[in-house]
N, C-alpha and C. Protein backbone atom coordinates (compact mmCIF):
# COMPACT_ATOMS: atom_id res chain seq x y z
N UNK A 1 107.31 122.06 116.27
CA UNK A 1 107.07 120.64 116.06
C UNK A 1 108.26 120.01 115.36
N UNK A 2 108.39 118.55 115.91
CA UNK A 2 109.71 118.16 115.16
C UNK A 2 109.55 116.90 114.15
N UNK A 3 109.80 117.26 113.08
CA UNK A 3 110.09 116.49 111.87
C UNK A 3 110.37 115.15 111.88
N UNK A 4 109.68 113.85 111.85
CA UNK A 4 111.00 112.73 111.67
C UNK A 4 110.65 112.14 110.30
N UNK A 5 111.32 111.49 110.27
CA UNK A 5 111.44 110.75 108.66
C UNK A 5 111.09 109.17 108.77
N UNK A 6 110.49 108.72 107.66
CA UNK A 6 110.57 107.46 106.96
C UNK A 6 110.95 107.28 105.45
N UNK A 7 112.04 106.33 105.00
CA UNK A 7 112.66 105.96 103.99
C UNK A 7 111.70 105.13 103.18
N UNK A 8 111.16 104.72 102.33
CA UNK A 8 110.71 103.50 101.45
C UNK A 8 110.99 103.43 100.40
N UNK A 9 110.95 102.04 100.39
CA UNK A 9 111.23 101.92 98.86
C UNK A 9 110.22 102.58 97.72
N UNK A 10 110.31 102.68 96.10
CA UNK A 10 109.12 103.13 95.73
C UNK A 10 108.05 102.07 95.54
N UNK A 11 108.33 101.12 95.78
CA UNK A 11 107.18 100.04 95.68
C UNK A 11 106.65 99.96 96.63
N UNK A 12 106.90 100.25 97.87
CA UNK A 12 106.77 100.07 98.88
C UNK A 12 105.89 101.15 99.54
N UNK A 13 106.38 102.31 98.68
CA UNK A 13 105.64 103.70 98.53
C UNK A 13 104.23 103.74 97.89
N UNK A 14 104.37 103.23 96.85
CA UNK A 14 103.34 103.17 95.60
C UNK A 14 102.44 102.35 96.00
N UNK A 15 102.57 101.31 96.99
CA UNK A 15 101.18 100.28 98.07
C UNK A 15 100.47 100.94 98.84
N UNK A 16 101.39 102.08 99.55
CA UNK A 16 101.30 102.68 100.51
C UNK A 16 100.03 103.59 100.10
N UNK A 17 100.50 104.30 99.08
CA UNK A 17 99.80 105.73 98.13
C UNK A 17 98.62 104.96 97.77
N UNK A 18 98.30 103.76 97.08
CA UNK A 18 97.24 102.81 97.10
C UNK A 18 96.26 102.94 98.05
N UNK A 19 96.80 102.22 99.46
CA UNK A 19 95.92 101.76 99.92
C UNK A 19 95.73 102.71 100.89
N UNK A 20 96.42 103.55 101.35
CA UNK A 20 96.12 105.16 102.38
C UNK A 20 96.58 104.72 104.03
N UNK A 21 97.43 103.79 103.93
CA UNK A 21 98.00 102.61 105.45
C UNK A 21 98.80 101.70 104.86
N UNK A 22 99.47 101.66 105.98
CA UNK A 22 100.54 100.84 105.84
C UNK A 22 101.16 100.48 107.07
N UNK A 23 101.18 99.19 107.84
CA UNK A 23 102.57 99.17 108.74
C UNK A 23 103.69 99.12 108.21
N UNK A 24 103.96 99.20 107.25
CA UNK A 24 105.39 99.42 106.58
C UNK A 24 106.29 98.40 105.86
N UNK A 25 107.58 98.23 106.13
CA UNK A 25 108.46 97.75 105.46
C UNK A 25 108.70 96.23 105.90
N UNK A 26 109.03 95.19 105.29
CA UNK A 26 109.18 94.13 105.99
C UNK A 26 110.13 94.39 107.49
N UNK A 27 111.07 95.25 107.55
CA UNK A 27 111.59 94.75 108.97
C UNK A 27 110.50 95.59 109.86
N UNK A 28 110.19 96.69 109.38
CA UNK A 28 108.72 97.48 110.78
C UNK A 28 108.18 95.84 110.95
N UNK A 29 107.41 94.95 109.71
CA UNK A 29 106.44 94.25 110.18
C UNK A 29 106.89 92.88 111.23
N UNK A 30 108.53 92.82 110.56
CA UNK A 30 109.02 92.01 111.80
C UNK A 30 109.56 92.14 112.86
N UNK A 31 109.44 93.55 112.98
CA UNK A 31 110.00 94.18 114.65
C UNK A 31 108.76 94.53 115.08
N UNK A 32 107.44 94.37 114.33
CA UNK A 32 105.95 94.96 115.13
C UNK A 32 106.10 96.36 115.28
N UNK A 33 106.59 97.28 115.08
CA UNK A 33 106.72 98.59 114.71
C UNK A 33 107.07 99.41 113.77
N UNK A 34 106.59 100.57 113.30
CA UNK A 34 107.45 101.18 112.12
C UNK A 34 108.73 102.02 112.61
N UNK A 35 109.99 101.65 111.95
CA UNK A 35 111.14 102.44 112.56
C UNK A 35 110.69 103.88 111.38
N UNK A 36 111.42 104.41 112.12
CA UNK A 36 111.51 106.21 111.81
C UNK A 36 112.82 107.06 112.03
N UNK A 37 113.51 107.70 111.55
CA UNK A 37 114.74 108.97 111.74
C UNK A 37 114.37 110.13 112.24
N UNK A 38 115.25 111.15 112.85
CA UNK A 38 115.38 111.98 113.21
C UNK A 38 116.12 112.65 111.97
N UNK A 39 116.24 113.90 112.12
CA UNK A 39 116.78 114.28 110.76
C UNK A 39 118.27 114.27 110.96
N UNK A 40 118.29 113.76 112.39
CA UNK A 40 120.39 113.99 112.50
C UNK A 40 120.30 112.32 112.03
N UNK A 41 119.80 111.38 111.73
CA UNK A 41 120.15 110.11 111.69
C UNK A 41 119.41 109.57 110.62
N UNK A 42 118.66 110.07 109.64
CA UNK A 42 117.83 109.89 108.35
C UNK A 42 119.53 109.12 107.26
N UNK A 43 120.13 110.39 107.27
CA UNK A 43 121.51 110.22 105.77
C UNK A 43 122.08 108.82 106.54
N UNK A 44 122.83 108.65 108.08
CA UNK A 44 123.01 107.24 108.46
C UNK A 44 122.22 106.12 108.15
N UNK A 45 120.72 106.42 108.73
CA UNK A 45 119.67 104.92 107.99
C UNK A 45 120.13 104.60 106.54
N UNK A 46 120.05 105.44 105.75
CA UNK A 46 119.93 105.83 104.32
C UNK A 46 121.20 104.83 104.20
N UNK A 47 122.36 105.51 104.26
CA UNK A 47 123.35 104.55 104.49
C UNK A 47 123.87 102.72 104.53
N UNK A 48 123.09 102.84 105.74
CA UNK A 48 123.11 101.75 106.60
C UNK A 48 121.97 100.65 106.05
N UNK A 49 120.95 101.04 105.89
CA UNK A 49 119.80 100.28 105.60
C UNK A 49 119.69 100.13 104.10
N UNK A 50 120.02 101.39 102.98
CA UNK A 50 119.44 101.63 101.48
C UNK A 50 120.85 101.44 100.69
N UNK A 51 122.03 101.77 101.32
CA UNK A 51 122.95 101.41 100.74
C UNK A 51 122.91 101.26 98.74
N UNK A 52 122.90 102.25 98.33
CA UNK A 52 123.23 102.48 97.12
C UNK A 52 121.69 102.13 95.73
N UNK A 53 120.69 102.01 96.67
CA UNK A 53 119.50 101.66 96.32
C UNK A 53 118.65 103.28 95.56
N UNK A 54 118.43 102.59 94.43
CA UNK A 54 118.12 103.89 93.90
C UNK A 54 116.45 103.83 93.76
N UNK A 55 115.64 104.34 93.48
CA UNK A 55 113.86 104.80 93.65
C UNK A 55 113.57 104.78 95.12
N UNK A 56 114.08 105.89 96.16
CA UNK A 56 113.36 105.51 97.29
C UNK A 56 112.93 106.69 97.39
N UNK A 57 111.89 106.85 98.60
CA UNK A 57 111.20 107.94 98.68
C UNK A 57 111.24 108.07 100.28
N UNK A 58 111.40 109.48 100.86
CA UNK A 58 111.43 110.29 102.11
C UNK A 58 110.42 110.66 102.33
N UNK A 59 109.55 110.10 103.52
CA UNK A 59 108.53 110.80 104.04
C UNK A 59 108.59 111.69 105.46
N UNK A 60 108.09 112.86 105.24
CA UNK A 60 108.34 113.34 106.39
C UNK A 60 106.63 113.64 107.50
N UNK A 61 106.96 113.21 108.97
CA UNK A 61 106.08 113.01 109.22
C UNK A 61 105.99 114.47 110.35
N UNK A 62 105.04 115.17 110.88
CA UNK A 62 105.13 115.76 112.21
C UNK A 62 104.92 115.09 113.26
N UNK A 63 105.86 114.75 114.68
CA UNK A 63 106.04 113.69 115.41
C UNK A 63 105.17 114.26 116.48
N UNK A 64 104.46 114.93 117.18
CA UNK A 64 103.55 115.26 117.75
C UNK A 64 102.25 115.08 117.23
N UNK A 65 102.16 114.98 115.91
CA UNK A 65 100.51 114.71 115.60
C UNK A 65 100.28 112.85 115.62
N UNK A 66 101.07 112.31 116.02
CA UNK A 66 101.27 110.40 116.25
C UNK A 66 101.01 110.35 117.35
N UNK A 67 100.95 111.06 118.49
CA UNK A 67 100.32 110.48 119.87
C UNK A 67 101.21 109.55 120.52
N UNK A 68 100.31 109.08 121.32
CA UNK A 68 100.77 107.90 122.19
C UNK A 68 101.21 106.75 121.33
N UNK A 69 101.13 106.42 120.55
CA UNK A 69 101.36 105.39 119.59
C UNK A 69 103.19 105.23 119.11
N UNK A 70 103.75 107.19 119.06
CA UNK A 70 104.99 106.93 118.84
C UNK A 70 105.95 106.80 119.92
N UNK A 71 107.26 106.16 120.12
CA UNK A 71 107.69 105.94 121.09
C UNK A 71 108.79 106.28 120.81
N UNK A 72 109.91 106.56 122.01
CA UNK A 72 111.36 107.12 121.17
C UNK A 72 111.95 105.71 122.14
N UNK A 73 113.02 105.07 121.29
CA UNK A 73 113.55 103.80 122.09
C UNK A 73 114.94 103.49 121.42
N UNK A 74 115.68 103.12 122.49
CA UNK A 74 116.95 103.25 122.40
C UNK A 74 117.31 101.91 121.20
N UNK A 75 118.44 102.49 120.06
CA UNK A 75 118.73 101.58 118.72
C UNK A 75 119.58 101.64 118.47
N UNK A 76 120.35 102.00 117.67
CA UNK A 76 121.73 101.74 117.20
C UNK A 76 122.65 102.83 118.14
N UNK A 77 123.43 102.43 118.52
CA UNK A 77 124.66 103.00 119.25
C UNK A 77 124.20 103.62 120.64
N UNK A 78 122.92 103.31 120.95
CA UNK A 78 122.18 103.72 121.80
C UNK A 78 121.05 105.12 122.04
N UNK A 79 120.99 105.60 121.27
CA UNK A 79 120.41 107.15 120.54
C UNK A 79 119.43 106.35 120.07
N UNK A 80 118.37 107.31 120.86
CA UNK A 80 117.27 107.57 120.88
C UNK A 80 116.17 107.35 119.78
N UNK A 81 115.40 106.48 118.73
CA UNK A 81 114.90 106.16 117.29
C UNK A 81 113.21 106.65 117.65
N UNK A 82 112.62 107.15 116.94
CA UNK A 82 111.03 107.43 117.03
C UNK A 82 110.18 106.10 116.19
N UNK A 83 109.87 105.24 117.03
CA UNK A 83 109.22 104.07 116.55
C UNK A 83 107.58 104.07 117.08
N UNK A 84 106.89 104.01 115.30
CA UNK A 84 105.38 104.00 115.77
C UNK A 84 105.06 102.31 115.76
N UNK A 85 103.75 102.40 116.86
CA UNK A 85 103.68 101.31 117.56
C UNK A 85 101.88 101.25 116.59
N UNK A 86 101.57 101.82 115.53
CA UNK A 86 100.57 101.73 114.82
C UNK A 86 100.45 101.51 113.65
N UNK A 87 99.57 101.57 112.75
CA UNK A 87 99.58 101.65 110.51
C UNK A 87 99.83 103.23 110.27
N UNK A 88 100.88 103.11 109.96
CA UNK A 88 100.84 104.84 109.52
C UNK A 88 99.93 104.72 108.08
N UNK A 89 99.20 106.26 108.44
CA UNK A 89 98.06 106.81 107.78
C UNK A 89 98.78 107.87 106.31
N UNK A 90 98.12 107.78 105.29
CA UNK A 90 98.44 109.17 104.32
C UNK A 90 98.26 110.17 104.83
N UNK A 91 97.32 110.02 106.40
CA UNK A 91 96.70 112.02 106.82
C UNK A 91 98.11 112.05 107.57
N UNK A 92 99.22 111.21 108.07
CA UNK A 92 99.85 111.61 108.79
C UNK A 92 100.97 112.35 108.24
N UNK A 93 101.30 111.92 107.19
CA UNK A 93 102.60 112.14 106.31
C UNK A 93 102.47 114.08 105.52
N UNK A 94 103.59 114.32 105.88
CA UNK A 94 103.44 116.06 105.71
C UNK A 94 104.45 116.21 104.00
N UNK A 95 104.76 115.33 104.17
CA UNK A 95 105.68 115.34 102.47
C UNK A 95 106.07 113.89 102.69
N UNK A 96 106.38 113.76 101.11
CA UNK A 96 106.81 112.80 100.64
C UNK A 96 107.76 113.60 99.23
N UNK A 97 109.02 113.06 99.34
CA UNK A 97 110.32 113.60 97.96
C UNK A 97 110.81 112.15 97.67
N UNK A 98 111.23 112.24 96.33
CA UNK A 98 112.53 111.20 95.74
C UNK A 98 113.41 111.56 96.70
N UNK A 99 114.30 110.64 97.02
CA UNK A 99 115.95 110.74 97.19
C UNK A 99 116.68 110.42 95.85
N UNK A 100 117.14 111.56 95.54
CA UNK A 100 118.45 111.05 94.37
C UNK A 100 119.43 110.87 95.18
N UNK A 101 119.76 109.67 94.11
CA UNK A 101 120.94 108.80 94.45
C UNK A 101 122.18 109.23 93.39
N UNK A 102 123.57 109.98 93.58
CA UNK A 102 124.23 110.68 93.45
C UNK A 102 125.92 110.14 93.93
N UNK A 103 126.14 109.67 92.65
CA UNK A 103 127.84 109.07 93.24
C UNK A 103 127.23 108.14 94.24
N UNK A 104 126.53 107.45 94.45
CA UNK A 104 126.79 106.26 95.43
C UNK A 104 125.65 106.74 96.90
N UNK A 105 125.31 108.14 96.64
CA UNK A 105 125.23 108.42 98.20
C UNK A 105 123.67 109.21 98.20
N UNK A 106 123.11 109.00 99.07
CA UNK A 106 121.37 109.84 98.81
C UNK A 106 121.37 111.35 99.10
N UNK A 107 120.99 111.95 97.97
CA UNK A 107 121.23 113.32 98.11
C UNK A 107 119.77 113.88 99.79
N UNK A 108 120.69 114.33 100.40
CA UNK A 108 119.52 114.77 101.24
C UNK A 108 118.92 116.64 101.87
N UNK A 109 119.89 116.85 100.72
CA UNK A 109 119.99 119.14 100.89
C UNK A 109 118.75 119.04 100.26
N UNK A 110 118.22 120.11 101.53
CA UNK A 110 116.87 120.79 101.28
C UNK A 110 115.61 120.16 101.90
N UNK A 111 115.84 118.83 101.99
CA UNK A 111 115.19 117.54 102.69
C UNK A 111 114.44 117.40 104.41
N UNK A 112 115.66 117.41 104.69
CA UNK A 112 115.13 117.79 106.27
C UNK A 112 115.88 118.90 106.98
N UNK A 113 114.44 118.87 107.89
CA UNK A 113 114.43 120.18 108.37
C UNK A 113 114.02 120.07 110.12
């Protein structure tokens, strides 16, 4: 089974852990989907999207137990993104870690797999 990831903020986390659902982050709710990583493209999002942002949290999901709901669709540079088309659930999520933030950059050893 293959691993993908979601980034949040911890506030964003801590609603989440609340209320047991979530469609996610303001841009999931304004693209109508939750975006998601692969573990070759998690440290790029991180990058690209969190840019030097420190309290976030890595969730890792198993991408076969999402069904029909997840979709893989072409995104940045054209490669392939796993976007759920539903509220992700707490039963779905297989871990959740801090990312330390380290010189500038999100530590991600040991993380994904």
């Amino acid at each position: 089974m293959a691993l993908i990831y979601k980034i949040f903020r911890a506030s964003e986390y801590a609603e989440f852990k609340a209320e047991g659902t979530t469609l996610g982050a303001p841009i999931d709710l304004a693209d109508g989907y939750i975006h998601f990583s692969t573990a070759e493209q998690a440290e790029e999002t991180a990058a690209k999207h969190f840019a030097g942002e420190d309290g976030l949290v890595l969730l890792g999901l198993e991408a076969d137990n999402l069904g029909d709901a997840l979709r893989w669709e072409p995104s940045r540079g054209g490669a392939l993104f796993p976007h759920l088309y539903r509220a992700l659930e707490a039963r779905d999520v297989s871990f959740a870690e801090d990312l330390v933030l380290k010189n500038g950059a999100h530590q991600f050893q040991g993380l994904l797999k």
